[in-house]
PDB file of N, CA and C in Angstrom:
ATOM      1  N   UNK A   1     165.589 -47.889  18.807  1.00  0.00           N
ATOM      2  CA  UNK A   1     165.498 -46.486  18.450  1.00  0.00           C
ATOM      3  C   UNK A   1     164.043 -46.032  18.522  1.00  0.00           C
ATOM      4  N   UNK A   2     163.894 -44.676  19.338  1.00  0.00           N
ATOM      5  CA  UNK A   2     162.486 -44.410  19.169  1.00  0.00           C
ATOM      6  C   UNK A   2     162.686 -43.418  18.599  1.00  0.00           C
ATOM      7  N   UNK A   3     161.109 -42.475  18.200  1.00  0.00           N
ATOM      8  CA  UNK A   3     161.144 -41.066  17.602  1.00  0.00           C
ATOM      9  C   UNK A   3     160.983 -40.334  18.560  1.00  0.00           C
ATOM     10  N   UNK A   4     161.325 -39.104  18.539  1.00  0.00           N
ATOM     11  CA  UNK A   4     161.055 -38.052  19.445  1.00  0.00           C
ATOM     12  C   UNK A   4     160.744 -36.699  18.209  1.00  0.00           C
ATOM     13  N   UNK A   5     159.937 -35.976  18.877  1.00  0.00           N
ATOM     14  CA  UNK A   5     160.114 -34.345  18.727  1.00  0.00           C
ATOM     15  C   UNK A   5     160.351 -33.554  19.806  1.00  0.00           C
ATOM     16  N   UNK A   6     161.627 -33.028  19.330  1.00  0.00           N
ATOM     17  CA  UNK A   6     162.305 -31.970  19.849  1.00  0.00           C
ATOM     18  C   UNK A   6     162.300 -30.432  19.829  1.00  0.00           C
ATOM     19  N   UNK A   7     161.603 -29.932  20.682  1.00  0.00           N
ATOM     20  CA  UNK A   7     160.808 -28.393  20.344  1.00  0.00           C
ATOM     21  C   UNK A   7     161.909 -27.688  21.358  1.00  0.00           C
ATOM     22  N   UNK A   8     162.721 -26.779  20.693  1.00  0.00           N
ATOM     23  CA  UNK A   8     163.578 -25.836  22.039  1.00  0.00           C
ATOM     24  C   UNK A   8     163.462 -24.345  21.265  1.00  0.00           C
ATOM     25  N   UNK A   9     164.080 -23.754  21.956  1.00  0.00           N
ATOM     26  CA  UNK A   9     163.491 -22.283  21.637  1.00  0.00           C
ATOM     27  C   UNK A   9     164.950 -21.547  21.870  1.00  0.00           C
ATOM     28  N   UNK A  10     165.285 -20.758  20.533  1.00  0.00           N
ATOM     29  CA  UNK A  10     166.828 -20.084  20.730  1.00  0.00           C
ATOM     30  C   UNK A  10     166.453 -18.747  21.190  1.00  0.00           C
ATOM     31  N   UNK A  11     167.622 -17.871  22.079  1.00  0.00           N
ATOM     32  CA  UNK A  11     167.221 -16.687  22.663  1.00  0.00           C
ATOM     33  C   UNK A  11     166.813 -15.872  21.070  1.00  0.00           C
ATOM     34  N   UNK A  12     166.560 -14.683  21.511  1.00  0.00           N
ATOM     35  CA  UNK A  12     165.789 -13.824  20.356  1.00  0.00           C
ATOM     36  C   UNK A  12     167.323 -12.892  19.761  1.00  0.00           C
ATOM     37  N   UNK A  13     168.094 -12.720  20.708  1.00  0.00           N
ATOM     38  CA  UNK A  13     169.175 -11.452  20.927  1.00  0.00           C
ATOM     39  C   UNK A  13     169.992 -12.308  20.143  1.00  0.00           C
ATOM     40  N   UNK A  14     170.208 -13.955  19.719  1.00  0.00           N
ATOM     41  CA  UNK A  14     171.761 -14.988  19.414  1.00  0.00           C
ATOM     42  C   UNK A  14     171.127 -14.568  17.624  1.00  0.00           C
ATOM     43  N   UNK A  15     172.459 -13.886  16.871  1.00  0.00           N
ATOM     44  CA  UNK A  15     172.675 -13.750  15.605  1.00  0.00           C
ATOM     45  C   UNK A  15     171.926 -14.922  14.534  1.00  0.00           C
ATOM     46  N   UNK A  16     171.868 -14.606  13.644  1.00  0.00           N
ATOM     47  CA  UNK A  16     171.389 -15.423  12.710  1.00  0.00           C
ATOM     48  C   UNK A  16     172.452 -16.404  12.461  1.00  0.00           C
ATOM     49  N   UNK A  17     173.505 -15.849  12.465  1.00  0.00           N
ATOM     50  CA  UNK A  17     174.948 -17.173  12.001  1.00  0.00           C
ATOM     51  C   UNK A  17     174.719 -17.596  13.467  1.00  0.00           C
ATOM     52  N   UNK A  18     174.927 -17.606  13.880  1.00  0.00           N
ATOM     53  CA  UNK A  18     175.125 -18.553  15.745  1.00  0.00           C
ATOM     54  C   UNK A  18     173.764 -19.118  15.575  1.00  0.00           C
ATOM     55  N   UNK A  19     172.638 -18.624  15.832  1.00  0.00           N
ATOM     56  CA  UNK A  19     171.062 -19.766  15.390  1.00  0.00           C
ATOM     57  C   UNK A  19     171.481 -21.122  14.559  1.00  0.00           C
ATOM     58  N   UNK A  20     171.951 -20.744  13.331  1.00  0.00           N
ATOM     59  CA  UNK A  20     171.936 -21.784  12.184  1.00  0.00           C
ATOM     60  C   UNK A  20     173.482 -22.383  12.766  1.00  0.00           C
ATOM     61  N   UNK A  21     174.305 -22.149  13.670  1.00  0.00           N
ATOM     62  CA  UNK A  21     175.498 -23.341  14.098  1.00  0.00           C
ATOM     63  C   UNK A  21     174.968 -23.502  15.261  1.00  0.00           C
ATOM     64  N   UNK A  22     173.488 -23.225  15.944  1.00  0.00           N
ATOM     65  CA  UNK A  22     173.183 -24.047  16.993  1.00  0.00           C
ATOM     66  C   UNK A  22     172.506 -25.491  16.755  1.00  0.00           C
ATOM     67  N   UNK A  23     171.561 -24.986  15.613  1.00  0.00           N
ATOM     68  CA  UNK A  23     170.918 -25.592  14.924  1.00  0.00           C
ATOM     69  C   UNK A  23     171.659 -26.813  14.331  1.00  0.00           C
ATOM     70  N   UNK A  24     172.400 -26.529  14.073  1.00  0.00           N
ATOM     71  CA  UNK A  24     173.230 -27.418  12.990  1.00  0.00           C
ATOM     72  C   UNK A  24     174.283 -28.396  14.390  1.00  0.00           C
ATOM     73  N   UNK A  25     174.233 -27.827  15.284  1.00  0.00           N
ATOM     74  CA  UNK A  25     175.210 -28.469  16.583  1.00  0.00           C
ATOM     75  C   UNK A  25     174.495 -29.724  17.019  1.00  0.00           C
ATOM     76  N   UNK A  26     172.876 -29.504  17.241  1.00  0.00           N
ATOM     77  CA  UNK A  26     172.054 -30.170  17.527  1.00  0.00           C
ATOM     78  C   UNK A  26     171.801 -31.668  16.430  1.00  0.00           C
ATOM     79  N   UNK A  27     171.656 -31.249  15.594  1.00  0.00           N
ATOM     80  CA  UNK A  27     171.253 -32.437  13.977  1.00  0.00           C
ATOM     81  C   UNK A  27     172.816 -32.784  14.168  1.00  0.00           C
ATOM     82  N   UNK A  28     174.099 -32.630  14.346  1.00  0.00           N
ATOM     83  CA  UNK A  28     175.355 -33.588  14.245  1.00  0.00           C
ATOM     84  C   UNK A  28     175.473 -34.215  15.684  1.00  0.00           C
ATOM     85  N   UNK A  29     175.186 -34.007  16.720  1.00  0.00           N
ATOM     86  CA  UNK A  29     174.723 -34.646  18.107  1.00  0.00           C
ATOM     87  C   UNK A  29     173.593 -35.589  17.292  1.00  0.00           C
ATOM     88  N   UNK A  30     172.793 -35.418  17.083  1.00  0.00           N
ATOM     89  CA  UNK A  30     172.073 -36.961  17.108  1.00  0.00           C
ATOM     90  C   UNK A  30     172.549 -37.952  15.777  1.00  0.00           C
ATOM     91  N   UNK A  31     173.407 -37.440  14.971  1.00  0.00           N
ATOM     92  CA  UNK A  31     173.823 -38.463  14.247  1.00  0.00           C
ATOM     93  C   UNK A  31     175.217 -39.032  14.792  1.00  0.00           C
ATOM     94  N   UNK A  32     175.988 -37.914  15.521  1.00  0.00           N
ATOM     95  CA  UNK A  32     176.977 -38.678  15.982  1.00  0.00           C
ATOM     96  C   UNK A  32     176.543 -39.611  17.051  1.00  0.00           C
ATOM     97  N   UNK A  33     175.548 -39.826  17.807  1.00  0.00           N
ATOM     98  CA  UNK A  33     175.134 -40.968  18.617  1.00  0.00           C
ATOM     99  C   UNK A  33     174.125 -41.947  17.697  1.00  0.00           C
ATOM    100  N   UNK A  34     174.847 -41.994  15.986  1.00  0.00           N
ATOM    101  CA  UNK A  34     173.992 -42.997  15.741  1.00  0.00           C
ATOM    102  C   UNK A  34     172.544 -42.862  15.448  1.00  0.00           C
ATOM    103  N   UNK A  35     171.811 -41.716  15.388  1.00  0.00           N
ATOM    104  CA  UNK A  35     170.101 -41.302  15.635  1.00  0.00           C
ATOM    105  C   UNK A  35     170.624 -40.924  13.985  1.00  0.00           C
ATOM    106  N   UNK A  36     168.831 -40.614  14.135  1.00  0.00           N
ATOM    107  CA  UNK A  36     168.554 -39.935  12.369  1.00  0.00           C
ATOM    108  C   UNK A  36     167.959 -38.949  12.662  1.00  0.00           C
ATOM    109  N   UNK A  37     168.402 -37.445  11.823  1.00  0.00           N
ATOM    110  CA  UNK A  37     167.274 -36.453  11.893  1.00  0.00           C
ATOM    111  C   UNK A  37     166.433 -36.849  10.680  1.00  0.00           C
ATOM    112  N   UNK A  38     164.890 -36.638  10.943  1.00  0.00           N
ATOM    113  CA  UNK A  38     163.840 -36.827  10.072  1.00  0.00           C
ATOM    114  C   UNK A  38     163.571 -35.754   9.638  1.00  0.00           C
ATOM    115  N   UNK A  39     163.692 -34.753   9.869  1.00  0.00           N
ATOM    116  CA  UNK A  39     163.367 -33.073   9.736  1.00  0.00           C
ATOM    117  C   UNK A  39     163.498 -32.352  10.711  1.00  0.00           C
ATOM    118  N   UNK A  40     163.749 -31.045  10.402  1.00  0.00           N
ATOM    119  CA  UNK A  40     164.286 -29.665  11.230  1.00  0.00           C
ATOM    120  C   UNK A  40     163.181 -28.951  10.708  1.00  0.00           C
ATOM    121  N   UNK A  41     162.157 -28.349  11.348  1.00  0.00           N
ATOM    122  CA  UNK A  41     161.135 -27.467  11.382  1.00  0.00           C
ATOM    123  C   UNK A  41     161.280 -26.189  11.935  1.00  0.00           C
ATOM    124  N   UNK A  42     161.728 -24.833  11.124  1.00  0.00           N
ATOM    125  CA  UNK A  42     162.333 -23.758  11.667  1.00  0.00           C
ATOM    126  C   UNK A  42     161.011 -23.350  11.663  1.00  0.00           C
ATOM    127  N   UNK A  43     160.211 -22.572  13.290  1.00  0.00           N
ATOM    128  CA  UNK A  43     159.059 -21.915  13.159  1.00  0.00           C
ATOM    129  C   UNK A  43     159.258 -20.168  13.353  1.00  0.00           C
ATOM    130  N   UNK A  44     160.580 -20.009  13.583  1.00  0.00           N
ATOM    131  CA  UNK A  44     160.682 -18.815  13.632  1.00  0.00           C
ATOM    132  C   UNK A  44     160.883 -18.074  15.000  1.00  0.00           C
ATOM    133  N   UNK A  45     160.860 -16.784  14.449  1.00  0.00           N
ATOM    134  CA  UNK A  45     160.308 -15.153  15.810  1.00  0.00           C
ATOM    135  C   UNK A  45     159.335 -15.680  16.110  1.00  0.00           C
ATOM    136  N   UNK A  46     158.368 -16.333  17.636  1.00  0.00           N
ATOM    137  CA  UNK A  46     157.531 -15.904  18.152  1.00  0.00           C
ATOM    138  C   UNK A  46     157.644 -15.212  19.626  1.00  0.00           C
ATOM    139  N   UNK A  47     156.145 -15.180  20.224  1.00  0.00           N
ATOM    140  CA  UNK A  47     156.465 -13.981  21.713  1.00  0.00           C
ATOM    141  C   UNK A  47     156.071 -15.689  22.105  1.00  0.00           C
ATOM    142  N   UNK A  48     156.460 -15.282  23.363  1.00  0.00           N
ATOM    143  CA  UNK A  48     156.850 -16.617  24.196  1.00  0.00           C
ATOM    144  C   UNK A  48     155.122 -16.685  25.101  1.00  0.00           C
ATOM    145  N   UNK A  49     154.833 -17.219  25.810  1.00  0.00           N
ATOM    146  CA  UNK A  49     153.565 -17.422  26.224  1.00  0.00           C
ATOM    147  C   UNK A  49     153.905 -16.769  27.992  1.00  0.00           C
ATOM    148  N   UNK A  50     155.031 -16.284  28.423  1.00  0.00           N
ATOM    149  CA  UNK A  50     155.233 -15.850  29.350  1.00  0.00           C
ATOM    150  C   UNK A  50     157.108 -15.396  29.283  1.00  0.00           C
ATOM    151  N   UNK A  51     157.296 -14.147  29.876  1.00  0.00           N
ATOM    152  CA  UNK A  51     158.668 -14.239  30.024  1.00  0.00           C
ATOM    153  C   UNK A  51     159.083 -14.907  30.497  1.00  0.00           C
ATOM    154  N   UNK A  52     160.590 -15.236  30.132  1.00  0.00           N
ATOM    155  CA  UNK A  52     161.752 -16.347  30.341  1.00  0.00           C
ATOM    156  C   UNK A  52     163.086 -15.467  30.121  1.00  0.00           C
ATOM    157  N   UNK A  53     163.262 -15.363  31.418  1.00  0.00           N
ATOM    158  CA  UNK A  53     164.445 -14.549  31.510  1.00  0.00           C
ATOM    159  C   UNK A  53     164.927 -13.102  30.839  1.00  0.00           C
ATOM    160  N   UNK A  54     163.752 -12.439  31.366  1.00  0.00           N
ATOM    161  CA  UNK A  54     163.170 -10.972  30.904  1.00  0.00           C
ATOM    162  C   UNK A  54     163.175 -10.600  29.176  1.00  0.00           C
ATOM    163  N   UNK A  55     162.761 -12.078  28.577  1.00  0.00           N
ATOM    164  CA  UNK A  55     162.407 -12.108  27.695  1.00  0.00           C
ATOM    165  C   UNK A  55     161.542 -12.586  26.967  1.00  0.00           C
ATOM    166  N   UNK A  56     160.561 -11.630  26.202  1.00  0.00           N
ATOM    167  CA  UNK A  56     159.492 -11.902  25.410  1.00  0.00           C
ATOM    168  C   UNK A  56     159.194 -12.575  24.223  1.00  0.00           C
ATOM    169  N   UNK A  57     160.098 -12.816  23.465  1.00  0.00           N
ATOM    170  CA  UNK A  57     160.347 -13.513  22.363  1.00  0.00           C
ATOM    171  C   UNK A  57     161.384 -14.766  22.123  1.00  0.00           C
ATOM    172  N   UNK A  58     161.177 -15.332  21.133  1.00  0.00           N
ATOM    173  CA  UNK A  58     162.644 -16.813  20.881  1.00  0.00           C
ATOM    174  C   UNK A  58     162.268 -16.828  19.701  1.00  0.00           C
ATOM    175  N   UNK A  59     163.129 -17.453  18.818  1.00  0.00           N
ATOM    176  CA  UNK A  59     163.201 -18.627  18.118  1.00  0.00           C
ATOM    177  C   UNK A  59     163.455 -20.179  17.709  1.00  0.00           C
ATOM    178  N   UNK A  60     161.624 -20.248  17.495  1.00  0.00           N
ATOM    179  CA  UNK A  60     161.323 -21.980  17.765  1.00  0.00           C
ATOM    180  C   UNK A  60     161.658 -22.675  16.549  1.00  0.00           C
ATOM    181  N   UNK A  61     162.184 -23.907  16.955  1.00  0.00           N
ATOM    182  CA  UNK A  61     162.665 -24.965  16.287  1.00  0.00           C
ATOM    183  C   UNK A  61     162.286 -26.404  16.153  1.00  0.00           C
ATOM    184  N   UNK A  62     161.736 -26.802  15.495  1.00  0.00           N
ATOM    185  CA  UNK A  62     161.016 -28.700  15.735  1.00  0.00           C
ATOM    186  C   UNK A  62     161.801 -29.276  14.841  1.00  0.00           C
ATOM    187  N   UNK A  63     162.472 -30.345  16.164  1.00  0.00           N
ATOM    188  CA  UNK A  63     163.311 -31.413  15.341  1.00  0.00           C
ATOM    189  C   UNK A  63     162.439 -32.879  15.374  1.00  0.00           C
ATOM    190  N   UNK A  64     162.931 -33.462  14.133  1.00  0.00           N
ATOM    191  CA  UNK A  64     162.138 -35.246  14.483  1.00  0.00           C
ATOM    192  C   UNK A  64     163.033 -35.775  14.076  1.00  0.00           C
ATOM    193  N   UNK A  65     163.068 -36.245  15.507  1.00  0.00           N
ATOM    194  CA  UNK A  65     165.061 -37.656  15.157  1.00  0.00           C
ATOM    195  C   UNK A  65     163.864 -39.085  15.808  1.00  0.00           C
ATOM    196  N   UNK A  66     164.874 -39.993  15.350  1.00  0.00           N
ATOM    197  CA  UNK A  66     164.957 -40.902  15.745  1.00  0.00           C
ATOM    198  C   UNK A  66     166.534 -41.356  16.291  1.00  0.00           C
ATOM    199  N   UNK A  67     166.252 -41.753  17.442  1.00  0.00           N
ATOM    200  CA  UNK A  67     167.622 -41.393  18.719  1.00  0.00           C
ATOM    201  C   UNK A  67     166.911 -42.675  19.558  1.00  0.00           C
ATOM    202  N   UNK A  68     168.321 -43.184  19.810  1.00  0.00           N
ATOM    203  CA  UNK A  68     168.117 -44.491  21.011  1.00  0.00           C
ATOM    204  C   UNK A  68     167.404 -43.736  22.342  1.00  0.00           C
ATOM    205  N   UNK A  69     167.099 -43.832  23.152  1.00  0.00           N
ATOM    206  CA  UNK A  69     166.069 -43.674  24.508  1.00  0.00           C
ATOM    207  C   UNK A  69     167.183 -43.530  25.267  1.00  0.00           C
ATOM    208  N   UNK A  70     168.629 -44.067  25.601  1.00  0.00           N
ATOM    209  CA  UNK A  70     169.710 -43.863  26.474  1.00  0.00           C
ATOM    210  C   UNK A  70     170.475 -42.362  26.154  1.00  0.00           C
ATOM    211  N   UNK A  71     170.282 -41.587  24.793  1.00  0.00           N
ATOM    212  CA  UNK A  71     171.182 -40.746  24.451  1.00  0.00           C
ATOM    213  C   UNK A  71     169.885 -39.408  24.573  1.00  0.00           C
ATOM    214  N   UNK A  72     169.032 -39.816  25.108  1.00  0.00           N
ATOM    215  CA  UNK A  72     167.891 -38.170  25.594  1.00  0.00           C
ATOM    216  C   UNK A  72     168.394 -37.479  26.748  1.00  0.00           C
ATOM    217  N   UNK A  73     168.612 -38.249  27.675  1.00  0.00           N
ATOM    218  CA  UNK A  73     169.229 -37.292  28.944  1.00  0.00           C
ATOM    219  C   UNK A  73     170.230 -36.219  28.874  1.00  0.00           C
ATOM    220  N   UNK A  74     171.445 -37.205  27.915  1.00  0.00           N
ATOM    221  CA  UNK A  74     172.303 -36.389  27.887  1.00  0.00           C
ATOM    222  C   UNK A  74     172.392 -35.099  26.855  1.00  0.00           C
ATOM    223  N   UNK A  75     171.285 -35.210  25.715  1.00  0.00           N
ATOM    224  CA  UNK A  75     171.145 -34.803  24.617  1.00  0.00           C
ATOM    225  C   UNK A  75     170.247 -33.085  25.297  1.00  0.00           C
ATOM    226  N   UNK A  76     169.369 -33.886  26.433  1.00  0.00           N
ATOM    227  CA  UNK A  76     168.978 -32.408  27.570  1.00  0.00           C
ATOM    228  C   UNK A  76     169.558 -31.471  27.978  1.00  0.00           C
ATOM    229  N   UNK A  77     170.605 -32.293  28.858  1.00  0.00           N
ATOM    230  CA  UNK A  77     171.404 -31.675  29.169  1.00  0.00           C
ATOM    231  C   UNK A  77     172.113 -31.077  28.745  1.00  0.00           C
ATOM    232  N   UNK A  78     172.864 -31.335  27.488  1.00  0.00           N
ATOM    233  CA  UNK A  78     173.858 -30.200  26.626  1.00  0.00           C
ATOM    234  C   UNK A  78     172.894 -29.136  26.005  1.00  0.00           C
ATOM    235  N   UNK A  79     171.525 -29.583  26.407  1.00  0.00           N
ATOM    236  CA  UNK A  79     170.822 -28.373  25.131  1.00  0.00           C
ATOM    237  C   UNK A  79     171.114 -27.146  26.679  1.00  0.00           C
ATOM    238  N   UNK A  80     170.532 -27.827  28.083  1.00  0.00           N
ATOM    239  CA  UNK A  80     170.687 -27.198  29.368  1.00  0.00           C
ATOM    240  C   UNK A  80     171.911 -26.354  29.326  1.00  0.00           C
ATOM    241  N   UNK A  81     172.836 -26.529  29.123  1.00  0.00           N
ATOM    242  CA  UNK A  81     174.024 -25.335  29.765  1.00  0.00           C
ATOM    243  C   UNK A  81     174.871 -25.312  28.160  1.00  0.00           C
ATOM    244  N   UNK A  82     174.064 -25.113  26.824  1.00  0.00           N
ATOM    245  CA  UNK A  82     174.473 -24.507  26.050  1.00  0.00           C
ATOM    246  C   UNK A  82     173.471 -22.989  26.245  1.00  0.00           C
ATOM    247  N   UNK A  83     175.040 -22.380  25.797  1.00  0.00           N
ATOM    248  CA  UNK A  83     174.491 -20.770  25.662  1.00  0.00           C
ATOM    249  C   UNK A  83     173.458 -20.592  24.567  1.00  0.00           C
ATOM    250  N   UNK A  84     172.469 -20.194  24.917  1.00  0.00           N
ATOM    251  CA  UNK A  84     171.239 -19.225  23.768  1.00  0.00           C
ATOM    252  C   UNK A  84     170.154 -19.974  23.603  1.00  0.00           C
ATOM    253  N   UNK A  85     169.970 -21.308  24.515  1.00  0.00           N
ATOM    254  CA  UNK A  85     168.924 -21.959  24.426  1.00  0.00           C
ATOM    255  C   UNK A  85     168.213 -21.818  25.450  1.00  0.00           C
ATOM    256  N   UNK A  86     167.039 -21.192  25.574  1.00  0.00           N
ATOM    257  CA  UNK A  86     166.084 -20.674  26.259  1.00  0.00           C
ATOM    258  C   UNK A  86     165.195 -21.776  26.956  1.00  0.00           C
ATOM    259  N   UNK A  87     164.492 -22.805  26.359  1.00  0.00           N
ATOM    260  CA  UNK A  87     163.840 -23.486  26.854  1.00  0.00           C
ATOM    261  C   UNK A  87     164.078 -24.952  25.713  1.00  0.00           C
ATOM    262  N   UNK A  88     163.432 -26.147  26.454  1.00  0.00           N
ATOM    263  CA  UNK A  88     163.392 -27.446  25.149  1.00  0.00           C
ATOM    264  C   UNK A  88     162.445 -28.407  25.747  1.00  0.00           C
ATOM    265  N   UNK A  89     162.126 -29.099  25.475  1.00  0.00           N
ATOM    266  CA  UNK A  89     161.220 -30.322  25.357  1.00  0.00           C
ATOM    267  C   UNK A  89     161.079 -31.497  24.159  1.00  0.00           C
ATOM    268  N   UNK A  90     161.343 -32.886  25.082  1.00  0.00           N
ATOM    269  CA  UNK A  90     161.421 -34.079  24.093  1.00  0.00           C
ATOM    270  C   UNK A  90     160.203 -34.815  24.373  1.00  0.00           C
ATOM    271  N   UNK A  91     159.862 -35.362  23.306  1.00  0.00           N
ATOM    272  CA  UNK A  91     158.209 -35.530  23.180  1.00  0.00           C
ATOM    273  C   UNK A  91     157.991 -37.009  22.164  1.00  0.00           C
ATOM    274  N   UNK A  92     158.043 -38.109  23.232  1.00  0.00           N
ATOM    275  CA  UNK A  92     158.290 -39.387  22.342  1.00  0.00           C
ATOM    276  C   UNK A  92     157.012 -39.643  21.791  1.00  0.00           C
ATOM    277  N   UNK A  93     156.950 -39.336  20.358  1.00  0.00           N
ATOM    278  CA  UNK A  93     156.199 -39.950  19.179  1.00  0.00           C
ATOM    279  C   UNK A  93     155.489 -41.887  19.602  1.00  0.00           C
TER     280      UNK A  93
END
């Protein structure tokens, strides 16, 4: 098991209830593969450092799991073609 931080960014327009069951989709994905969340770091509304899909703003999120190294790809990928997630990055500690 290694650590990672997990920084992704929810669209600005996805409700406050849909944020907190994306949020919450993410932390039961890494325990159902067995990982630990260490903390969920909600940073909020910021403006993005460039538009992303004619949008100026998100809401950023820092996760710290500890997650086997085989379950990151796929853990990408579902963040990839879930709706309202704007951008992500895993960042092994």
């Amino acid at each position: 098991m290694n650590k990672y931080e997990i920084l992704y960014i929810i669209s600005a327009d996805v409700s406050e209830e849909k944020r907190e069951e994306l949020i919450k989709k993410f932390s039961s994905y890494v325990e159902s593969k067995k990982g630990t969340v260490l903390g969920i770091d909600k940073w909020g509304m910021r403006k993005l450092a460039y538009p992303i899909n004619f949008k100026t703003e998100g809401f950023y999120v820092l996760m710290n799991v500890e997650l086997d190294p085989a379950e990151v790809d796929p853990m990408a990928k579902l963040m990839n073609i879930t709706e309202g997630i704007v951008r992500q990055i895993f960042v092994r500690k």
